[in-house]
Protein backbone atom coordinates (compact mmCIF):
# COMPACT_ATOMS: atom_id res chain seq x y z
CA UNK A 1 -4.74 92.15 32.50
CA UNK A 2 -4.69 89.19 30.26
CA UNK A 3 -6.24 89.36 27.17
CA UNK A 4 -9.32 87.07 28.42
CA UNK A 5 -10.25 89.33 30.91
CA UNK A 6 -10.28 92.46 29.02
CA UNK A 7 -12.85 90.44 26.88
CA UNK A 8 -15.38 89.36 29.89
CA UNK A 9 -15.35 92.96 30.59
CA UNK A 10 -16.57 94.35 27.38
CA UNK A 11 -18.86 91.92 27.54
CA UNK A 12 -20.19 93.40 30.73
CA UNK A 13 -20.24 97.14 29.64
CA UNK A 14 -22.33 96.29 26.76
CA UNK A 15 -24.95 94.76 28.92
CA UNK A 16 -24.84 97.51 31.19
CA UNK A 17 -25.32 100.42 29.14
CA UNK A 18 -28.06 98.29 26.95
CA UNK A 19 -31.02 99.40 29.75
CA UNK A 20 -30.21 96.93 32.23
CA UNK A 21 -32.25 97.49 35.26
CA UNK A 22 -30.10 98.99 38.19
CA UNK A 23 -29.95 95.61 40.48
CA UNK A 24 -28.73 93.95 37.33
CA UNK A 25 -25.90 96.48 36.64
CA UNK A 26 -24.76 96.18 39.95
CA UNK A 27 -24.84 92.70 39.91
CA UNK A 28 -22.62 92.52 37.10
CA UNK A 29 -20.17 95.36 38.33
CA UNK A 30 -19.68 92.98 41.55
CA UNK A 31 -19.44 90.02 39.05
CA UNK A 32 -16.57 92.11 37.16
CA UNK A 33 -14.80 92.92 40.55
CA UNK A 34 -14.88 89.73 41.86
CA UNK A 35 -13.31 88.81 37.87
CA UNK A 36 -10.35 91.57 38.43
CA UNK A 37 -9.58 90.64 41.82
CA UNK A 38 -9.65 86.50 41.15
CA UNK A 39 -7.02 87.71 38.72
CA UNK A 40 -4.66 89.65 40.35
CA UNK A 41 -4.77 87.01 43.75
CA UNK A 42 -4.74 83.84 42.47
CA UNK A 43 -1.92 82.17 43.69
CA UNK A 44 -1.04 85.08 46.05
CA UNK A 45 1.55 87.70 45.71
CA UNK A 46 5.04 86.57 45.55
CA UNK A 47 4.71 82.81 44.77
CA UNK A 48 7.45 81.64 42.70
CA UNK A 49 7.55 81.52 38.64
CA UNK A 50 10.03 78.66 38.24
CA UNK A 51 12.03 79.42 35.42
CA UNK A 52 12.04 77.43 32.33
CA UNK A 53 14.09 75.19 32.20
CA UNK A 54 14.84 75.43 35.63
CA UNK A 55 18.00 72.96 35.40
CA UNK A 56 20.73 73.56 32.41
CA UNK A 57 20.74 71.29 29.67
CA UNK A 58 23.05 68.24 30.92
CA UNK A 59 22.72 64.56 30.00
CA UNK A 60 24.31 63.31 33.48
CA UNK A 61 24.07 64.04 37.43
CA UNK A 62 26.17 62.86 40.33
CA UNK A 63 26.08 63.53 43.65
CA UNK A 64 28.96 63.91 45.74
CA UNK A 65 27.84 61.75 48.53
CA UNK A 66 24.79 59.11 49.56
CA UNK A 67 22.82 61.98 51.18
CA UNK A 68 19.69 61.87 49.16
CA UNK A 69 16.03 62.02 49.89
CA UNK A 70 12.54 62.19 48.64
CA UNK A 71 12.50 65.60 47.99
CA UNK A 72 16.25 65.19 45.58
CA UNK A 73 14.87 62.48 44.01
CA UNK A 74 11.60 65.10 42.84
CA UNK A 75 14.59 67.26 41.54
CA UNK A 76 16.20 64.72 39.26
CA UNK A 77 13.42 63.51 37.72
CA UNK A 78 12.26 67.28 36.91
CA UNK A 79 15.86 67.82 35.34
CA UNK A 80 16.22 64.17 33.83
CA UNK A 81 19.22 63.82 33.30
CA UNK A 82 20.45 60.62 30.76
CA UNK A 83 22.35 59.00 33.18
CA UNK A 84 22.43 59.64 37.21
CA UNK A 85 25.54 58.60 39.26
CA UNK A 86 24.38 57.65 42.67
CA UNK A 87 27.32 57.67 44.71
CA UNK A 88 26.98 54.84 47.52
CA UNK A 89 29.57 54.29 50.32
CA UNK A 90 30.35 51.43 51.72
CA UNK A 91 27.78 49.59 53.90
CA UNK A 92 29.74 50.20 56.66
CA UNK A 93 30.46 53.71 56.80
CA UNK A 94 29.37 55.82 59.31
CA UNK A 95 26.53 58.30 58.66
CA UNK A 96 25.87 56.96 55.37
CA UNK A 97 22.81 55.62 53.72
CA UNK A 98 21.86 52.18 54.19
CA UNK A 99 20.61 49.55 51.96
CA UNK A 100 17.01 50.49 53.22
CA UNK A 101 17.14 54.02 52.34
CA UNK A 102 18.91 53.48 48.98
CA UNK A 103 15.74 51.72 48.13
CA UNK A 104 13.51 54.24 49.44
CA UNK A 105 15.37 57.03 47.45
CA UNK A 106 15.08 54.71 44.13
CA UNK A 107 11.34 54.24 45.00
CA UNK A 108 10.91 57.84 44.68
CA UNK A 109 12.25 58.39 41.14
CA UNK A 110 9.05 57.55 39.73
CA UNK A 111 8.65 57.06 36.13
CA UNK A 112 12.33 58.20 35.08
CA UNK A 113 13.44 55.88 32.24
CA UNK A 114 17.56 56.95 32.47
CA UNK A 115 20.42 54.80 33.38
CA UNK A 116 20.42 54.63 36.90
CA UNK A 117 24.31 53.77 37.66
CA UNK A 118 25.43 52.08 41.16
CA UNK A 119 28.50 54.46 41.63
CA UNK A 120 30.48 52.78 44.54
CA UNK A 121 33.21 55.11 46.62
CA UNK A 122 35.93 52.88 45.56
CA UNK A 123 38.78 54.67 47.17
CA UNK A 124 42.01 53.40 49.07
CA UNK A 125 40.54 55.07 52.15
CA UNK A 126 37.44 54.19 52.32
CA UNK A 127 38.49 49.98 51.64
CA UNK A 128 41.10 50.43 54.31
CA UNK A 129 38.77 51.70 57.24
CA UNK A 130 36.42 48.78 56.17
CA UNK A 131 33.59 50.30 55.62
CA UNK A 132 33.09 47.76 52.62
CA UNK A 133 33.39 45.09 55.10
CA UNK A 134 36.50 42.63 55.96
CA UNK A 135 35.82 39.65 53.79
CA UNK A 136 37.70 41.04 50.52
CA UNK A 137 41.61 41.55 50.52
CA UNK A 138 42.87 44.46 48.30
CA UNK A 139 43.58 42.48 44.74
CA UNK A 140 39.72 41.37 44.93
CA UNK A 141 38.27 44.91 46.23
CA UNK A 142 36.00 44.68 43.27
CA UNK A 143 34.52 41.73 44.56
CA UNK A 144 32.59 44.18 47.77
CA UNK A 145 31.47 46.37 45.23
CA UNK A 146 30.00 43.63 43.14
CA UNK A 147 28.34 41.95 45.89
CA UNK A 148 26.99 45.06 47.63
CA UNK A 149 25.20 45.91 43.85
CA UNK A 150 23.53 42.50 43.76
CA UNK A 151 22.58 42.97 47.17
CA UNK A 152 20.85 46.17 46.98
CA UNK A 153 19.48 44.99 43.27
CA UNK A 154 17.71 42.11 45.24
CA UNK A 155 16.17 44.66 47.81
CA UNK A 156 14.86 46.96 44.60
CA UNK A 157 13.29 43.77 42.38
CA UNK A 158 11.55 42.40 46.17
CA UNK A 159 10.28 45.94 46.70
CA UNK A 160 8.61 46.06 43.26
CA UNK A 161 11.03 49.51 42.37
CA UNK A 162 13.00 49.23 39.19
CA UNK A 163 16.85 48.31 39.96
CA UNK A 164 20.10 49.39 38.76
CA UNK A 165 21.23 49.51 35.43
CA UNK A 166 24.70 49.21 35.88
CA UNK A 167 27.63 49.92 38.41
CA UNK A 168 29.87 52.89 38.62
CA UNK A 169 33.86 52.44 39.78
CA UNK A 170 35.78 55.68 40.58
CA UNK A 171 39.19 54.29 39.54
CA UNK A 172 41.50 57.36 40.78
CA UNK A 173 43.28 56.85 44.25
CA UNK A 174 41.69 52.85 44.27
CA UNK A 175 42.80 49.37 44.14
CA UNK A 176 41.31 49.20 40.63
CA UNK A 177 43.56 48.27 37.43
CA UNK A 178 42.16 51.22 34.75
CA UNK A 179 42.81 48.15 31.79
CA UNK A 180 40.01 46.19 29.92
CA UNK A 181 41.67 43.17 31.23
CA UNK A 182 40.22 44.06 34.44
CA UNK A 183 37.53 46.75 34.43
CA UNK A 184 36.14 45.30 30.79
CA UNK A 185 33.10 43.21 29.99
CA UNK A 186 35.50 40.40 29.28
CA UNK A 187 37.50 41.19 32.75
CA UNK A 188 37.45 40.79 35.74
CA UNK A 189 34.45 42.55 36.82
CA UNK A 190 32.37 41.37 34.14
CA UNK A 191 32.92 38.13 34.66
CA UNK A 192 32.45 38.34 38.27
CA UNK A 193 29.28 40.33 37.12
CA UNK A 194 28.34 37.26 34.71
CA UNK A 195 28.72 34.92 38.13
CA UNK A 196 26.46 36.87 40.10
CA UNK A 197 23.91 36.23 37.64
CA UNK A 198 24.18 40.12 37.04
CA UNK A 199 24.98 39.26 32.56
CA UNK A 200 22.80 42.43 31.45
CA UNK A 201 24.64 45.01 33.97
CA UNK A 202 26.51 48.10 32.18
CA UNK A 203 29.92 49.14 33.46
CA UNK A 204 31.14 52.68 33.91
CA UNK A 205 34.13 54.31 35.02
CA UNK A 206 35.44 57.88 36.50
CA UNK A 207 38.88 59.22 34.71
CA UNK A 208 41.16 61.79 35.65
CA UNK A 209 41.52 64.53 32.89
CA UNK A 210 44.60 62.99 31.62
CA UNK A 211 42.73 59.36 32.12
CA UNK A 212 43.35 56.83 29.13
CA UNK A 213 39.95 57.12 27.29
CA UNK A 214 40.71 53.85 25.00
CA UNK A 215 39.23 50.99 24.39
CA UNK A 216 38.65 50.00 28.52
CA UNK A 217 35.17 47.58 27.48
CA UNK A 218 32.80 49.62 28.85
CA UNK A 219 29.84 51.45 29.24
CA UNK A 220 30.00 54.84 30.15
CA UNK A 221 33.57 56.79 31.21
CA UNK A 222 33.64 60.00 32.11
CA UNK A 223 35.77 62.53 33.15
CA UNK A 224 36.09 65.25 36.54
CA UNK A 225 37.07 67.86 34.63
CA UNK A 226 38.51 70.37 37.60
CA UNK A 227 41.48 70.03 40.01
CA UNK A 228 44.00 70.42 36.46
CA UNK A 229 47.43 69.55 37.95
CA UNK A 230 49.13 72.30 36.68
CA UNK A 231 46.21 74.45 38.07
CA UNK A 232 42.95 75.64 37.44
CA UNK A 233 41.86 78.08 35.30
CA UNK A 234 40.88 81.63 36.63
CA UNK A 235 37.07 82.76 36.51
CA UNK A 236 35.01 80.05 38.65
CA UNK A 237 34.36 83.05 41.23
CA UNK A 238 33.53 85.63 39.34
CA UNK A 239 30.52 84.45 37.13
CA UNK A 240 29.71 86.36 34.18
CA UNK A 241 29.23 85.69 30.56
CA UNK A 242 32.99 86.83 29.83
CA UNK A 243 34.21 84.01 32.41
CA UNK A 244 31.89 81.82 30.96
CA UNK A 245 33.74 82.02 27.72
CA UNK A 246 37.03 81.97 29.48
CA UNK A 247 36.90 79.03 31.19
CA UNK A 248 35.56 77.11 28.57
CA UNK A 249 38.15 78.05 26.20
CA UNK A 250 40.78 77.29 28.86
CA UNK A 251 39.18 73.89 30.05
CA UNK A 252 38.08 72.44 26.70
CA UNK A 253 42.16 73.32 25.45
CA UNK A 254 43.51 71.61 28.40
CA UNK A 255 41.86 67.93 27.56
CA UNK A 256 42.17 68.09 23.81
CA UNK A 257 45.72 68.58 24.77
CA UNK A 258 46.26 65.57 26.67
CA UNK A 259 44.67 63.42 23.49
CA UNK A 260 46.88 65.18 20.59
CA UNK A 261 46.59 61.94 18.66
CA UNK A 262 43.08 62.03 18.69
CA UNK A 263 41.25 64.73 20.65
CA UNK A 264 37.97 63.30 19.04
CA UNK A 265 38.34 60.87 21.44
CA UNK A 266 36.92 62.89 23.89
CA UNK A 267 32.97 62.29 22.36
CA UNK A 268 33.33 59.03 23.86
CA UNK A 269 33.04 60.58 27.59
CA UNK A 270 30.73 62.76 29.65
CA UNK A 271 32.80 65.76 30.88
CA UNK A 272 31.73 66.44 34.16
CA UNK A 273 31.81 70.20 35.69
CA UNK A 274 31.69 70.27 39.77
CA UNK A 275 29.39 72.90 42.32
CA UNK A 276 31.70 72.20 45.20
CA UNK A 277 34.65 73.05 47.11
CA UNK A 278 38.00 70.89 46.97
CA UNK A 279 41.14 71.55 49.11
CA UNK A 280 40.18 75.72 49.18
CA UNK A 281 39.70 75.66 45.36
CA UNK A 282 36.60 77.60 44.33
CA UNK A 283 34.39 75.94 41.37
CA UNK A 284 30.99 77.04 39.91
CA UNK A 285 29.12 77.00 43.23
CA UNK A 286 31.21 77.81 46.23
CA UNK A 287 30.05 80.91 48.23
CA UNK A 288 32.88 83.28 49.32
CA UNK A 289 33.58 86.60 50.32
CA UNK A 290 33.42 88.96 46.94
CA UNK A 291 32.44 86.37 44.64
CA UNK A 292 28.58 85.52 43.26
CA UNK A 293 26.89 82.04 42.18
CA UNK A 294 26.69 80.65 38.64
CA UNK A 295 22.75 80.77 38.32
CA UNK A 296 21.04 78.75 35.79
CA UNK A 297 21.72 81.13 33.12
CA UNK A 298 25.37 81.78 33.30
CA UNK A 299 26.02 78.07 33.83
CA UNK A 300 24.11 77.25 30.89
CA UNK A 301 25.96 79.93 28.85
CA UNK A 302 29.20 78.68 30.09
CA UNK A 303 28.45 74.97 28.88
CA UNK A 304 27.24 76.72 25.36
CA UNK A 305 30.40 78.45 24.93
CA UNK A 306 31.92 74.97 26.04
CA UNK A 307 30.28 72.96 23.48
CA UNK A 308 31.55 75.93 20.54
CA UNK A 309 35.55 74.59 21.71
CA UNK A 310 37.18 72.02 18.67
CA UNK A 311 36.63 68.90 19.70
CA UNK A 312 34.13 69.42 22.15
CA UNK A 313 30.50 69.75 19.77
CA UNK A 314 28.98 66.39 20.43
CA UNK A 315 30.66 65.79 24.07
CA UNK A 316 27.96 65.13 26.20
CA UNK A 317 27.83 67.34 30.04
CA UNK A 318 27.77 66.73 33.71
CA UNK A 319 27.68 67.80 36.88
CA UNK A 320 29.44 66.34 40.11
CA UNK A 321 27.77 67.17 43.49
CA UNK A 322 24.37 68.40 41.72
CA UNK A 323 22.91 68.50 45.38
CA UNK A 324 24.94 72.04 45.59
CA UNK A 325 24.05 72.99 41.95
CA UNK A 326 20.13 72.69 42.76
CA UNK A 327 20.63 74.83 46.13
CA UNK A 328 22.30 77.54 43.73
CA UNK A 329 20.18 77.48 40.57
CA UNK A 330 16.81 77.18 42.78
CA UNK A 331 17.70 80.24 44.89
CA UNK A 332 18.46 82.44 41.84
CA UNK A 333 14.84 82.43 40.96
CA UNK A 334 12.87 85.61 41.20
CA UNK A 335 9.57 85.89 42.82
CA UNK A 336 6.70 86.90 40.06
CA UNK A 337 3.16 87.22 40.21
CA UNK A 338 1.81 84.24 38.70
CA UNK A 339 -0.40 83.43 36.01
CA UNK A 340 -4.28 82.94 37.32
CA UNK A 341 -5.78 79.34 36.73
CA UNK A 342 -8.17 79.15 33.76
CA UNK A 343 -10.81 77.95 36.51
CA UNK A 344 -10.34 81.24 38.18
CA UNK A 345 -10.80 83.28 34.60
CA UNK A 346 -13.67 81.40 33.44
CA UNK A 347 -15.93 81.39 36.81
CA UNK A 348 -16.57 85.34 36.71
CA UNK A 349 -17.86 85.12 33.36
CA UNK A 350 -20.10 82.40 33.64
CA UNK A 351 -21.48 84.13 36.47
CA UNK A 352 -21.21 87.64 33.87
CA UNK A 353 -23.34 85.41 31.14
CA UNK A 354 -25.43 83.60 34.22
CA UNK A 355 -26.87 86.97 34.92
CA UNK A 356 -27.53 88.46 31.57
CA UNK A 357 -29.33 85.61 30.71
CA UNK A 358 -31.94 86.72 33.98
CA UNK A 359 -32.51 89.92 32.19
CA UNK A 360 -33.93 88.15 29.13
């Protein structure tokens, strides 16, 4: 029983054995009852004890697709993150989010103060089927992703919601040139930026693990540090704290070794770690037959053990497709009984102090 409880009751036994008449004692028996039980319901048994933190320690979040709602948006705020990655598809892609609910979803981040990036699906694919639309050839693909971030900027300032900080190009498997000359503040999307009368907006860009990390004029460039081309490292199905080391050791050697010049280089990016499942290939969150789920705690000891790698102290940590991660760190969490409300403590006792005052 907590420790203010055990107090209201010695409280009570001393007026009771102090010649109390007998209506009074049992008043303040019922009074000590009613105390206990308040105690041991409030809340009712089994309501979840969110742990604390609930969400590992990363400084950015992206989500593998536009399917976000209310209830995600609740989630990112609670784990607030330094930068979040919202991954929009075209405008004309089936099944996707449209400029309406993008706004919606933005609406409900509240009072989070991070970079809010405009992380366009920039693939081959995707600006083939035109689901960016048919006014942009190929060499100018930029150009959709441009317009579509003004656009959607527009709707966010009109709807009183705070906008976009910047816009997001995934440069693998696009029609993107991965130079300054072209991805750069002095390229060819800043200046189309600049045109649009967009002159404060921040660039990022997604690299490959073996993705030249210098000097592209940018914001923000991170890195999707899975799908190794010589193949992954062993351990994302069996979570424990000896994978955990494992993996980072293996992962963290991997990209200093593609930046032997300079594998400092690497502080300049956000490594990003993925909870989904590519092409068969199991990562930190993928259910299978014989293999568990990197809770909260294992996750978080694998990105400590990361962080201990050379080269890899002050590199700041991701997550692609947090959507999944939530699911799995949310569903680790063990029911407790939780703690009563101070309201609920102090009410017996008043009524304890309420009725030794009528003895008086």
């Amino acid at each position: 029983m907590p420790r203010i409880a055990l107090t209201l009751w010695s409280i009570v036994e001393g007026n009771i054995v102090e010649g109390a008449s007998p209506l009074l004692a049992a008043a303040r028996q019922v009074a000590v009852l009613l105390m206990v039980g308040m105690v041991l319901t409030a809340g009712g048994l089994g309501t979840p004890v969110l742990a604390d933190p609930l969400y590992p320690d990363l400084s950015l979040l992206m989500q593998s697709d536009a399917a976000y709602d209310a209830g995600a948006a609740g989630k990112m705020v609670t784990a607030n993150p330094d930068d979040l990655l919202f991954r929009v598809m075209g405008p004309q892609t089936p099944n996707s989010m449209r400029k309406a609910d993008i706004v919606n979803f933005v609406g409900s981040l509240g009072g989070w103060s991070g970079n809010l990036w405009f992380n366009v699906d920039a693939t081959k694919k995707a600006f083939e089927k035109g689901y960016w639309g048919n006014a942009y050839s190929s060499a100018n693909s930029y150009k959709a992703y441009v317009d579509y971030f003004a656009e959607v900027n527009q709707a966010l300032t009109a709807a009183g919601h705070r906008a976009f900080n910047g816009i997001g190009l995934e440069t693998e498997g696009s029609y993107l040139q991965k130079t300054s000359a072209f991805l750069g503040h002095s390229g060819s999307v800043g200046n189309y930026l600049d045109s649009k009368g967009l002159t404060t907006a921040k660039i990022a860009v997604t690299n490959s693990y073996k993705g030249a990390m210098a000097d592209l004029d940018v914001d923000l460039q991170t890195i999707q540090a899975y799908n190794f081309d010589d193949g992954d490292p062993t351990g994302f199905a069996t979570p424990s704290p000896a994978s955990a080391q494992s993996l980072a050791s293996s992962i963290a050697g991997t990209l200093a070794a593609n930046y032997p010049e300079d594998p400092g280089i690497l502080r300049d990016v956000v490594i990003m770690f993925s909870y989904e499942k590519i092409d068969e290939t199991k990562f930190f969150g993928t259910d299978s037959a014989g293999s568990a789920v990197w809770d909260t705690p294992l996750f978080q000891q694998f990105l400590t053990d990361f962080k201990a790698q050379p080269h890899m102290g002050h590199t700041a940590l991701g997550v692609y497709d947090v959507g999944t991660a939530f699911v799995k760190w949310e569903t680790n969490l063990v029911p407790e009984i939780p703690e009563p409300s101070t309201t609920l403590l102090l009410l017996p006792g008043l009524l304890v102090l309420f009725l030794g005052r009528c003895r008086e």
